[in-house]
PDB file of N, CA and C in Angstrom:
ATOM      1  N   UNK A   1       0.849  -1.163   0.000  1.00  0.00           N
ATOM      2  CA  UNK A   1       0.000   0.000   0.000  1.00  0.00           C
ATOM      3  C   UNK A   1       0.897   1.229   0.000  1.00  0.00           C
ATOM      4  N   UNK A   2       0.686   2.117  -1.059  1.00  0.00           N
ATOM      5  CA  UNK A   2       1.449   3.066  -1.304  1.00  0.00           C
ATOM      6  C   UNK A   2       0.465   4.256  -0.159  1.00  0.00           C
ATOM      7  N   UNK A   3       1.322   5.327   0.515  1.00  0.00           N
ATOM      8  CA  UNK A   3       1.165   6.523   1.119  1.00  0.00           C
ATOM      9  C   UNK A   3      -0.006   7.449   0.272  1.00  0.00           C
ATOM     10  N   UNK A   4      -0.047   7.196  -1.039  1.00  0.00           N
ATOM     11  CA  UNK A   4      -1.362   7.924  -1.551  1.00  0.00           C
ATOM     12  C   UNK A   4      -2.742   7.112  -1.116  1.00  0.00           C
ATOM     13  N   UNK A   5      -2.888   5.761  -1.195  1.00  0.00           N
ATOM     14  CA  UNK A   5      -4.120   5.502  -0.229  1.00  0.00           C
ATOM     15  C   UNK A   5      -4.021   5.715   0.618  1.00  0.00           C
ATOM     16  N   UNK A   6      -3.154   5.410   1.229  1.00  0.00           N
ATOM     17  CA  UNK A   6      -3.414   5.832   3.245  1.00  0.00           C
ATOM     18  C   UNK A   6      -4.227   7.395   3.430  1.00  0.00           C
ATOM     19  N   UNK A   7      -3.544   8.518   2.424  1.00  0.00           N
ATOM     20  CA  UNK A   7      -4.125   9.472   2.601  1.00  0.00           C
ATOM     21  C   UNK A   7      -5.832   9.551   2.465  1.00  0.00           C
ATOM     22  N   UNK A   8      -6.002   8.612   1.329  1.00  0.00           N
ATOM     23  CA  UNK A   8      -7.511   8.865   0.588  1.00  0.00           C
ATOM     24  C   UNK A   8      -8.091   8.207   1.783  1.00  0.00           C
ATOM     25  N   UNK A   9      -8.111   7.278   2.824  1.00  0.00           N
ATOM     26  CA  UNK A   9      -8.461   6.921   3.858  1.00  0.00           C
ATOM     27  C   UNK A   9      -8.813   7.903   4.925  1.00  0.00           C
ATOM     28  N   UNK A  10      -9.949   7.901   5.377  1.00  0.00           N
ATOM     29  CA  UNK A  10     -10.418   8.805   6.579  1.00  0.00           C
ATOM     30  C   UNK A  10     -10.419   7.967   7.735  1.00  0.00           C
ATOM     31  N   UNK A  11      -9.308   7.551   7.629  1.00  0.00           N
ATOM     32  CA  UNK A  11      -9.392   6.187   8.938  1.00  0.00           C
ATOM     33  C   UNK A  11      -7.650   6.578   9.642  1.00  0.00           C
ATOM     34  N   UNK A  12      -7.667   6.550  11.155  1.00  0.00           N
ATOM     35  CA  UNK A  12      -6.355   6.545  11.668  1.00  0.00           C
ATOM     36  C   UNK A  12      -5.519   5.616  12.170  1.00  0.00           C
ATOM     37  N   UNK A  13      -4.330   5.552  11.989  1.00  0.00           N
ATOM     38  CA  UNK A  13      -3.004   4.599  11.569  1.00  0.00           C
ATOM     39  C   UNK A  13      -3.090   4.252  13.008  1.00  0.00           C
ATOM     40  N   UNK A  14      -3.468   3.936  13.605  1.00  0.00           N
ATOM     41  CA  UNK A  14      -3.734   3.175  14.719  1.00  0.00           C
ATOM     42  C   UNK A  14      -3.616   1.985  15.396  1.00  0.00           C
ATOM     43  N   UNK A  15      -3.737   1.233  16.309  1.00  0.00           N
ATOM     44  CA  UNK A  15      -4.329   0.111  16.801  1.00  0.00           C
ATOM     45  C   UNK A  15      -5.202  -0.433  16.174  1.00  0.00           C
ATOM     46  N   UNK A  16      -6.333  -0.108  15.651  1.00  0.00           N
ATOM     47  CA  UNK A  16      -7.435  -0.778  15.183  1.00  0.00           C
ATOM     48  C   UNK A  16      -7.101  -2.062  13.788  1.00  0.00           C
ATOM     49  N   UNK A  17      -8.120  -2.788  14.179  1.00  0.00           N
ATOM     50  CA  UNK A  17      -8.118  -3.784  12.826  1.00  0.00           C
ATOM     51  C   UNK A  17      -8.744  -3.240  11.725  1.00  0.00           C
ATOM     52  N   UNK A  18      -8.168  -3.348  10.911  1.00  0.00           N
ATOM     53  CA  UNK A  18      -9.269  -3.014   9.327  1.00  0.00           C
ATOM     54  C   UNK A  18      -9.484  -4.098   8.669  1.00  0.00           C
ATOM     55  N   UNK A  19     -11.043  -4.440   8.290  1.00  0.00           N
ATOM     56  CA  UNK A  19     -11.276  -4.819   7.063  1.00  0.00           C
ATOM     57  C   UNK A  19     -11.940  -4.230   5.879  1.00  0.00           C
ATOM     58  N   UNK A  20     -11.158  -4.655   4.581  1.00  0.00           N
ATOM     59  CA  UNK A  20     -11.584  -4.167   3.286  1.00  0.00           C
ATOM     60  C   UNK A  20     -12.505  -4.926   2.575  1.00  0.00           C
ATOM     61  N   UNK A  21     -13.192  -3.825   1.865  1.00  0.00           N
ATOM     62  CA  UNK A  21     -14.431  -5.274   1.342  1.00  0.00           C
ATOM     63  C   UNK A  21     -14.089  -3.849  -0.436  1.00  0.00           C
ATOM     64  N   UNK A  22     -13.619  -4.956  -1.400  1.00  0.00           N
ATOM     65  CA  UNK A  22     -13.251  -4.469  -2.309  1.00  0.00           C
ATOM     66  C   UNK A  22     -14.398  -5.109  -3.395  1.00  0.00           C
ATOM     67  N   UNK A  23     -15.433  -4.849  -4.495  1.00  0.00           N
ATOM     68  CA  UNK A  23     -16.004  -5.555  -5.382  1.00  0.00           C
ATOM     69  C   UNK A  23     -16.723  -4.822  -6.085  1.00  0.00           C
ATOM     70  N   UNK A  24     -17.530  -5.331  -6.949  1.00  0.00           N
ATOM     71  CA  UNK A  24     -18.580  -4.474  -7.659  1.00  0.00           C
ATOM     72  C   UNK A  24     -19.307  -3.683  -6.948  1.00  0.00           C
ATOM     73  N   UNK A  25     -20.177  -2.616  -6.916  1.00  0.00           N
ATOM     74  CA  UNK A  25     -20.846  -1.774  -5.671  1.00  0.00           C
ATOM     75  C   UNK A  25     -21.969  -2.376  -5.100  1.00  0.00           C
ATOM     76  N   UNK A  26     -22.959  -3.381  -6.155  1.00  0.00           N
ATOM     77  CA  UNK A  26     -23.930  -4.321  -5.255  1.00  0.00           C
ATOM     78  C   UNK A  26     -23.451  -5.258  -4.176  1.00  0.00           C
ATOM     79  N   UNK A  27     -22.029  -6.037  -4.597  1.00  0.00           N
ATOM     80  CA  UNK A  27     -22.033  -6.851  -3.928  1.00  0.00           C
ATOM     81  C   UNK A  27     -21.015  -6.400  -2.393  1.00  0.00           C
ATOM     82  N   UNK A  28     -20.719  -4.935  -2.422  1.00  0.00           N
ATOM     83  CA  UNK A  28     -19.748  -4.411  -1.474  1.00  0.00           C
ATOM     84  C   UNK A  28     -20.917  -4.316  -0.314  1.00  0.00           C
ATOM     85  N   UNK A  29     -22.122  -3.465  -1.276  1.00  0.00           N
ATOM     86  CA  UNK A  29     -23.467  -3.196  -0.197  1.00  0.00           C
ATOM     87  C   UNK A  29     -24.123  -4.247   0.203  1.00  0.00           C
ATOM     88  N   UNK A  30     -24.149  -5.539  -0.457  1.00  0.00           N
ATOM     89  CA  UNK A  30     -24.528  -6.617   0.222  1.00  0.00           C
ATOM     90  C   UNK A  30     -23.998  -7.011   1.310  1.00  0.00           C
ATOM     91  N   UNK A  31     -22.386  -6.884   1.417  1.00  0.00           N
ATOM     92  CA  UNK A  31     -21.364  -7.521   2.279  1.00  0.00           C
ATOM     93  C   UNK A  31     -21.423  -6.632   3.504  1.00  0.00           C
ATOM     94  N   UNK A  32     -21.916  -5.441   3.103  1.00  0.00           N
ATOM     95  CA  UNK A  32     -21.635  -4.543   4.525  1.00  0.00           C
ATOM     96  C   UNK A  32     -23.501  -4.968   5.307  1.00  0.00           C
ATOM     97  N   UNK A  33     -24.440  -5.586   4.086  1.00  0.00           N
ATOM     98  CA  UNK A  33     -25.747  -5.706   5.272  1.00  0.00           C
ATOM     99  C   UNK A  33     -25.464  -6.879   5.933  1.00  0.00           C
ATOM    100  N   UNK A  34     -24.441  -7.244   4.933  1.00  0.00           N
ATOM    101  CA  UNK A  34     -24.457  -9.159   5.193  1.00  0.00           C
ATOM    102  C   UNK A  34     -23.972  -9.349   6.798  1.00  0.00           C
ATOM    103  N   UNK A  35     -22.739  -8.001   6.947  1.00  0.00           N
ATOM    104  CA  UNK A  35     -21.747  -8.426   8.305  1.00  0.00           C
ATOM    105  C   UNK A  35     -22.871  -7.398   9.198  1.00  0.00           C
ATOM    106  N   UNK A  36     -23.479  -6.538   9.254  1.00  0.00           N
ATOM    107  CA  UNK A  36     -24.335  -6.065  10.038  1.00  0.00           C
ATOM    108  C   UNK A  36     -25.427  -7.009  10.590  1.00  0.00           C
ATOM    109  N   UNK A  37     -26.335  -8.214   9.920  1.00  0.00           N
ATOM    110  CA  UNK A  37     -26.995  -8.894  10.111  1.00  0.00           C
ATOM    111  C   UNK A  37     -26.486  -9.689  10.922  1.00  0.00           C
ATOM    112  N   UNK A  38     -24.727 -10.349  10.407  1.00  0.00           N
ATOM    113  CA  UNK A  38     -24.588 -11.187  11.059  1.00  0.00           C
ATOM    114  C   UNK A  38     -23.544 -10.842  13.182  1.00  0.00           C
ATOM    115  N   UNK A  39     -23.718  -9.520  12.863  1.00  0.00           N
ATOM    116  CA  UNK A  39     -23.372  -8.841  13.842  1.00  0.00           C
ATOM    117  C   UNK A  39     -21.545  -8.915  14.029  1.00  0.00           C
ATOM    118  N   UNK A  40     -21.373  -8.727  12.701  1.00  0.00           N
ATOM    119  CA  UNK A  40     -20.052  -8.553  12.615  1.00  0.00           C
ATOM    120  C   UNK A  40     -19.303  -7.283  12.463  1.00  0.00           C
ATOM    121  N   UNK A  41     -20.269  -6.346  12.121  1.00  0.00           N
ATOM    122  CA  UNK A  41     -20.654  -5.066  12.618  1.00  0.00           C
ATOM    123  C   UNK A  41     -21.462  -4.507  13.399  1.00  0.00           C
ATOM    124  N   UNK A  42     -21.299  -3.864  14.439  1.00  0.00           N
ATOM    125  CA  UNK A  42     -22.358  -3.365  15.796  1.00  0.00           C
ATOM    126  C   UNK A  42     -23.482  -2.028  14.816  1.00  0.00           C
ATOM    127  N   UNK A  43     -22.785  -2.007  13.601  1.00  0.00           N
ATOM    128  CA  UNK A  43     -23.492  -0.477  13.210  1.00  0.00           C
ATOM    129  C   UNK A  43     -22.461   0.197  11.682  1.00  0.00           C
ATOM    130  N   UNK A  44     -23.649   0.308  10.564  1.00  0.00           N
ATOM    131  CA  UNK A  44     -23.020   0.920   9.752  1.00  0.00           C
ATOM    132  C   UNK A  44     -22.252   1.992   9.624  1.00  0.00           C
ATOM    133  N   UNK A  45     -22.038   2.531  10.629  1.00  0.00           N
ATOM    134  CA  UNK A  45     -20.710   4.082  11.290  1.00  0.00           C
ATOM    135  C   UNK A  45     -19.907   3.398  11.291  1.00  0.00           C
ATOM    136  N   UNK A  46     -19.386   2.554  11.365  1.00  0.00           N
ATOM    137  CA  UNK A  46     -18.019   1.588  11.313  1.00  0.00           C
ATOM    138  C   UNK A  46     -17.489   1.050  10.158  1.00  0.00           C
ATOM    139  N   UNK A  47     -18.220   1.797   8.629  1.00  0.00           N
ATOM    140  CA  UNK A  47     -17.537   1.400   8.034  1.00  0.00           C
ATOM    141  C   UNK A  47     -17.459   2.841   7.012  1.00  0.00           C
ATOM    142  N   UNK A  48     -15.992   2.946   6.278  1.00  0.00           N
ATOM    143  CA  UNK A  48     -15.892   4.142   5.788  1.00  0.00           C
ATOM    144  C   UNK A  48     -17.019   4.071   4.326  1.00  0.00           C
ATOM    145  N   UNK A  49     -17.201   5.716   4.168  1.00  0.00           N
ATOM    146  CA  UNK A  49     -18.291   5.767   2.629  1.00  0.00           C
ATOM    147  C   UNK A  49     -17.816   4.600   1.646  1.00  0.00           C
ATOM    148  N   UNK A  50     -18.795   4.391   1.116  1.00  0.00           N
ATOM    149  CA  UNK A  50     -18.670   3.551  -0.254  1.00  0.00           C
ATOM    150  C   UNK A  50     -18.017   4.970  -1.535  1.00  0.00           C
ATOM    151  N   UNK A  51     -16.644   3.944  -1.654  1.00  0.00           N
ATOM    152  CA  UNK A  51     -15.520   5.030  -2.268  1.00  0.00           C
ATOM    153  C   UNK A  51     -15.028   4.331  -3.778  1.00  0.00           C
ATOM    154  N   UNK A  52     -15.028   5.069  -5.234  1.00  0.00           N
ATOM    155  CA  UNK A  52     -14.341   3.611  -6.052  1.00  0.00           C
ATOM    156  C   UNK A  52     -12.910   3.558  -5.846  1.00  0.00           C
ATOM    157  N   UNK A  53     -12.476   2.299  -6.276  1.00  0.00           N
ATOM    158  CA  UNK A  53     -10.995   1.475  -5.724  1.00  0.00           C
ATOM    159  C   UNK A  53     -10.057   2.204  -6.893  1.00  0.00           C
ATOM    160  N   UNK A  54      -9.331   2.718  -5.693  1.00  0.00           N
ATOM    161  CA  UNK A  54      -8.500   3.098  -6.514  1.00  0.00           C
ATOM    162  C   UNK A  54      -7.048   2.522  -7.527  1.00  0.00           C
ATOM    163  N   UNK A  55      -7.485   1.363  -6.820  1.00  0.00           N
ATOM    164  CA  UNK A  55      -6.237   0.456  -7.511  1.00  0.00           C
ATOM    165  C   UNK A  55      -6.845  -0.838  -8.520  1.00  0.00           C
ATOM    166  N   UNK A  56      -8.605  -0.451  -8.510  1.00  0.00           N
ATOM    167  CA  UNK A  56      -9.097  -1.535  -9.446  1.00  0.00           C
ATOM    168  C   UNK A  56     -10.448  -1.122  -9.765  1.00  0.00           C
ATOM    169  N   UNK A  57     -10.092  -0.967 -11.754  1.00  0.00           N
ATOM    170  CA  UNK A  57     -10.665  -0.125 -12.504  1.00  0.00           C
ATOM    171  C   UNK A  57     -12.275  -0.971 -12.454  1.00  0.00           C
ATOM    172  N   UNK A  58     -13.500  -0.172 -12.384  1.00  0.00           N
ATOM    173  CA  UNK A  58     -14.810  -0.532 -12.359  1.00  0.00           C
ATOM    174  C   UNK A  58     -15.270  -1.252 -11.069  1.00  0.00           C
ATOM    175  N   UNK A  59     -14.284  -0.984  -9.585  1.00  0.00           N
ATOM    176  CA  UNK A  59     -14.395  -1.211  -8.170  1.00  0.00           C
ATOM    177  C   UNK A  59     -14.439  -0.588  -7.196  1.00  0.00           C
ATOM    178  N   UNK A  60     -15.605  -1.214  -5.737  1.00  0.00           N
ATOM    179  CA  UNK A  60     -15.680  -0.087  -5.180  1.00  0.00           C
ATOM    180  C   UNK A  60     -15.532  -0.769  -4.127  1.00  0.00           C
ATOM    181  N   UNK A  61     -14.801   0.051  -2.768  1.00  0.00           N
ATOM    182  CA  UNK A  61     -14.122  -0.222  -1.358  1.00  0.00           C
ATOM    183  C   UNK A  61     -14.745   0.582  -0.324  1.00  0.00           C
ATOM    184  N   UNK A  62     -14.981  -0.322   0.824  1.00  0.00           N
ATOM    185  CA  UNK A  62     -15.288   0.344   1.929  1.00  0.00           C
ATOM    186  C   UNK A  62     -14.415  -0.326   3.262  1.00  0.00           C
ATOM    187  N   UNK A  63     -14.210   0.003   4.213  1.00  0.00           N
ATOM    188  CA  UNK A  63     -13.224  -0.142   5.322  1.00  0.00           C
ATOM    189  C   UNK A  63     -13.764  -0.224   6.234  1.00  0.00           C
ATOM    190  N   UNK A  64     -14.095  -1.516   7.133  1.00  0.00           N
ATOM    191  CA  UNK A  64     -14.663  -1.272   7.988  1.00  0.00           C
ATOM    192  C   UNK A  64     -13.788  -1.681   9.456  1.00  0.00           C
ATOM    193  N   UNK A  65     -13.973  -0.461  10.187  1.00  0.00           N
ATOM    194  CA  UNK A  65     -13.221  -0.274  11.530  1.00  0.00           C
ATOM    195  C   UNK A  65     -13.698  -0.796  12.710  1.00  0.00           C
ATOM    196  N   UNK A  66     -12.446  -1.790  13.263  1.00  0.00           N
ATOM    197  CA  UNK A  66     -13.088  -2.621  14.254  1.00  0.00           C
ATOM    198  C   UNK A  66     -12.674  -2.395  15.471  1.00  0.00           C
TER     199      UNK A  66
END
């Protein structure tokens, strides 16, 4: 990971775990109801905006902070 994503990230270099959920934009928004349902998220505030990937053309990434 090059220093230009880290910037595009609204997330801090921290302690925390990150996961990335990188894919087409239906199936990113599926994955973020999917881990909310399954309470793998306490709450959609925990994961950054739906952003496109900057390292993969016609993809979109969200980060979710644990």
């Amino acid at each position: 990971m090059t220093t230009e994503f880290n910037e595009l990230l609204p997330v801090s270099h921290g302690e925390k775990t990150q996961i990335w959920i990188v894919g087409t934009r239906d199936d990113v928004l599926h994955t973020i109801n999917e881990f909310c349902v399954k309470r793998i998220a306490t709450d959609r505030a925990k994961f950054t905006p739906l952003v496109p990937a900057p390292f993969a053309a016609g993809k979109y990434m969200t980060v979710l902070i644990r």
